[in-house]
C-alpha atoms as a PDB file:
ATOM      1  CA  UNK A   1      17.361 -14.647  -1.230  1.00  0.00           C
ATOM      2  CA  UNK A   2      14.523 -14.413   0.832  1.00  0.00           C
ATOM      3  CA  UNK A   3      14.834 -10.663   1.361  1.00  0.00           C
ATOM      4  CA  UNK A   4      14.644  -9.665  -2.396  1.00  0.00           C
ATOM      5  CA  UNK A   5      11.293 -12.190  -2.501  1.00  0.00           C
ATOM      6  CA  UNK A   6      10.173  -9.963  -0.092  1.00  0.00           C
ATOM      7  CA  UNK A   7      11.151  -6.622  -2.004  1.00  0.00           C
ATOM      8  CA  UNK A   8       9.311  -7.774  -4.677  1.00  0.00           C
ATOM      9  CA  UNK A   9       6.064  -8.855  -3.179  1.00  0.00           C
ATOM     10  CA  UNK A  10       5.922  -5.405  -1.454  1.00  0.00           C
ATOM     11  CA  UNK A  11       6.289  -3.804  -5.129  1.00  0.00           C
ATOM     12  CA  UNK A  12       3.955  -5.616  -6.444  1.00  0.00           C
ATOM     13  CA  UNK A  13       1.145  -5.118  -3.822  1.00  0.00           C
ATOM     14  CA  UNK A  14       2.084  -1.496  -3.501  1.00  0.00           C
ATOM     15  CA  UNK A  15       1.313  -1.393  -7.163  1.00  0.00           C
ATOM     16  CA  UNK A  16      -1.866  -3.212  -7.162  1.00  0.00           C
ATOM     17  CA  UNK A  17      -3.115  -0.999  -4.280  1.00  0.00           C
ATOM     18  CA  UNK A  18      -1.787   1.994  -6.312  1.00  0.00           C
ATOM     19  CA  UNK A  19      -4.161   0.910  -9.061  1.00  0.00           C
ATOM     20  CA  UNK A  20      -6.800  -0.196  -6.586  1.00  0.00           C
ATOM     21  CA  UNK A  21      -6.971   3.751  -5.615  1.00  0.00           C
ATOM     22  CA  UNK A  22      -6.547   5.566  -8.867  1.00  0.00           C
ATOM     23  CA  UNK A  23     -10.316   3.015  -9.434  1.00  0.00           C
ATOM     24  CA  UNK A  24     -11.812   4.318  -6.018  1.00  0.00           C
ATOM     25  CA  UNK A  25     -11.389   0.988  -4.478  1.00  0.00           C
ATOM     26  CA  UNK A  26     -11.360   1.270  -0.502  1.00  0.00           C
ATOM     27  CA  UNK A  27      -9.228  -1.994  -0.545  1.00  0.00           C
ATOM     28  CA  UNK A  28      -6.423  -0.206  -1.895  1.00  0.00           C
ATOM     29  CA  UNK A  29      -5.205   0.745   1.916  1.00  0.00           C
ATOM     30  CA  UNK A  30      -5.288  -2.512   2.736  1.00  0.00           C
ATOM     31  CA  UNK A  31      -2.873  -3.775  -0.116  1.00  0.00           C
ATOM     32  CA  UNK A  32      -0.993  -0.970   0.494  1.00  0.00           C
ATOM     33  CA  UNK A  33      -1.003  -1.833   4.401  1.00  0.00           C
ATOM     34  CA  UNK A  34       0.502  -5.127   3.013  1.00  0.00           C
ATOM     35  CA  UNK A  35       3.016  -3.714   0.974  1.00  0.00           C
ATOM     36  CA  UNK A  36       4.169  -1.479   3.972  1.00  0.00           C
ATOM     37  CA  UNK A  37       4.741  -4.694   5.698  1.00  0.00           C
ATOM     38  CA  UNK A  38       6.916  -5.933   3.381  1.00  0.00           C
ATOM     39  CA  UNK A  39       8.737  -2.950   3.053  1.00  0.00           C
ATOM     40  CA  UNK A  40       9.091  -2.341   6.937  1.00  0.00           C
ATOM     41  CA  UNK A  41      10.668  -6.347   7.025  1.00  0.00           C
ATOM     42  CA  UNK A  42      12.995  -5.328   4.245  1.00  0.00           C
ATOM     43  CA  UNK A  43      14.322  -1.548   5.906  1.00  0.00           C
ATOM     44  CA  UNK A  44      14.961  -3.577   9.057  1.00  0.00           C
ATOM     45  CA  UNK A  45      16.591  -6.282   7.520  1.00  0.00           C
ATOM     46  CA  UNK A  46      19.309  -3.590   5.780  1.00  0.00           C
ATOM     47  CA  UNK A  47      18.779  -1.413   9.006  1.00  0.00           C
ATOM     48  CA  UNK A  48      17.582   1.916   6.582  1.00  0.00           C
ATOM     49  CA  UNK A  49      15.800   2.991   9.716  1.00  0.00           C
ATOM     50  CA  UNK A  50      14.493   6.315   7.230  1.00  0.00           C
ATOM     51  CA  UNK A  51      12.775   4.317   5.237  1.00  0.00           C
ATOM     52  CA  UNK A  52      11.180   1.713   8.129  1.00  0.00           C
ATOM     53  CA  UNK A  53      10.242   4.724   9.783  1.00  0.00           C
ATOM     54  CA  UNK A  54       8.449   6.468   6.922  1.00  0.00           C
ATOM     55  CA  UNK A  55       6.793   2.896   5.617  1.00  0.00           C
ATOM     56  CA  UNK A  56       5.231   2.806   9.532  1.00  0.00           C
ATOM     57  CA  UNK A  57       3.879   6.027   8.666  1.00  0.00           C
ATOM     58  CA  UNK A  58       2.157   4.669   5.614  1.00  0.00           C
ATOM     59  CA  UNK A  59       0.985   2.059   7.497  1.00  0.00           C
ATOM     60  CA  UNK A  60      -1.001   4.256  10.064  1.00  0.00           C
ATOM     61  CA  UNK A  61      -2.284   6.316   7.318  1.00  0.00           C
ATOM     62  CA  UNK A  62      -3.579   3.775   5.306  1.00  0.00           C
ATOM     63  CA  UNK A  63      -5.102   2.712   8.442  1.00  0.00           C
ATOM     64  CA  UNK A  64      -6.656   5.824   8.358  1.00  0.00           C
ATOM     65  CA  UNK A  65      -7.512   6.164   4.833  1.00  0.00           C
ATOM     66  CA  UNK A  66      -9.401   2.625   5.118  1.00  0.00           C
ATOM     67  CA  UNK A  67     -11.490   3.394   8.438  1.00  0.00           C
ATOM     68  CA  UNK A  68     -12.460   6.793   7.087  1.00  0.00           C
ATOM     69  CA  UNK A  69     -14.090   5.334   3.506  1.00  0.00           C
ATOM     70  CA  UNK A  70     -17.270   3.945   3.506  1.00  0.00           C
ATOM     71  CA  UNK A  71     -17.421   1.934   0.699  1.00  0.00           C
ATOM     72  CA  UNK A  72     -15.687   2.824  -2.603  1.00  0.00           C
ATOM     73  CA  UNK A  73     -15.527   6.594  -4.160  1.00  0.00           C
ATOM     74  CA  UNK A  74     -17.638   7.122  -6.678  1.00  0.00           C
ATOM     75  CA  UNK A  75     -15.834   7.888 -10.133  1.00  0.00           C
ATOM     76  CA  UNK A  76     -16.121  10.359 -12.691  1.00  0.00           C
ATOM     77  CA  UNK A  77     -18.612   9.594 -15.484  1.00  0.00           C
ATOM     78  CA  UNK A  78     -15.637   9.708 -18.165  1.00  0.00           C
ATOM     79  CA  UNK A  79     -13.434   7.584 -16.271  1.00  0.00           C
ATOM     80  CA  UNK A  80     -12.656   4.193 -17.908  1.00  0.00           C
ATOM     81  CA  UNK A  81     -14.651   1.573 -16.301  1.00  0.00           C
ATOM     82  CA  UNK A  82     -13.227  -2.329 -15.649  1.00  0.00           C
END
């Protein structure tokens, strides 16, 4: 079904953007913004208005979070590198 295609595709980006952040990558919000969008088509489609609710709250955050970084964070000097 079209619905668990969607499921999916919001796990996936979420965990890309997850990634994305823990490497101080200011894209990150916008994959997660993505995978918020997903998420809010798949809450209304099984009408678990909680979780719709709380995944439009992500969405405005990571609104937020992107408009407030300039660029990417800098990382530690012991952090693995790509």
């Amino acid at each position: 079904m079209l619905i668990d295609v969607i499921e999916w595709l919001g796990t996936i980006v979420s965990v890309v953007g997850a990634y994305a952040n823990a490497r101080g990558k200011r894209n990150s919000f916008l994959l997660w913004g993505v995978g918020n969008v997903f998420f809010i088509f798949f809450a209304a489609h099984y009408e678990h208005w909680g979780f719709l609710s709380l995944q439009v709250t992500y969405l405005a955050i990571n609104a937020i979070g992107y408009t407030s970084w300039s660029g990417n964070a800098p990382l530690k000097k012991n952090a693995p590198q790509d």
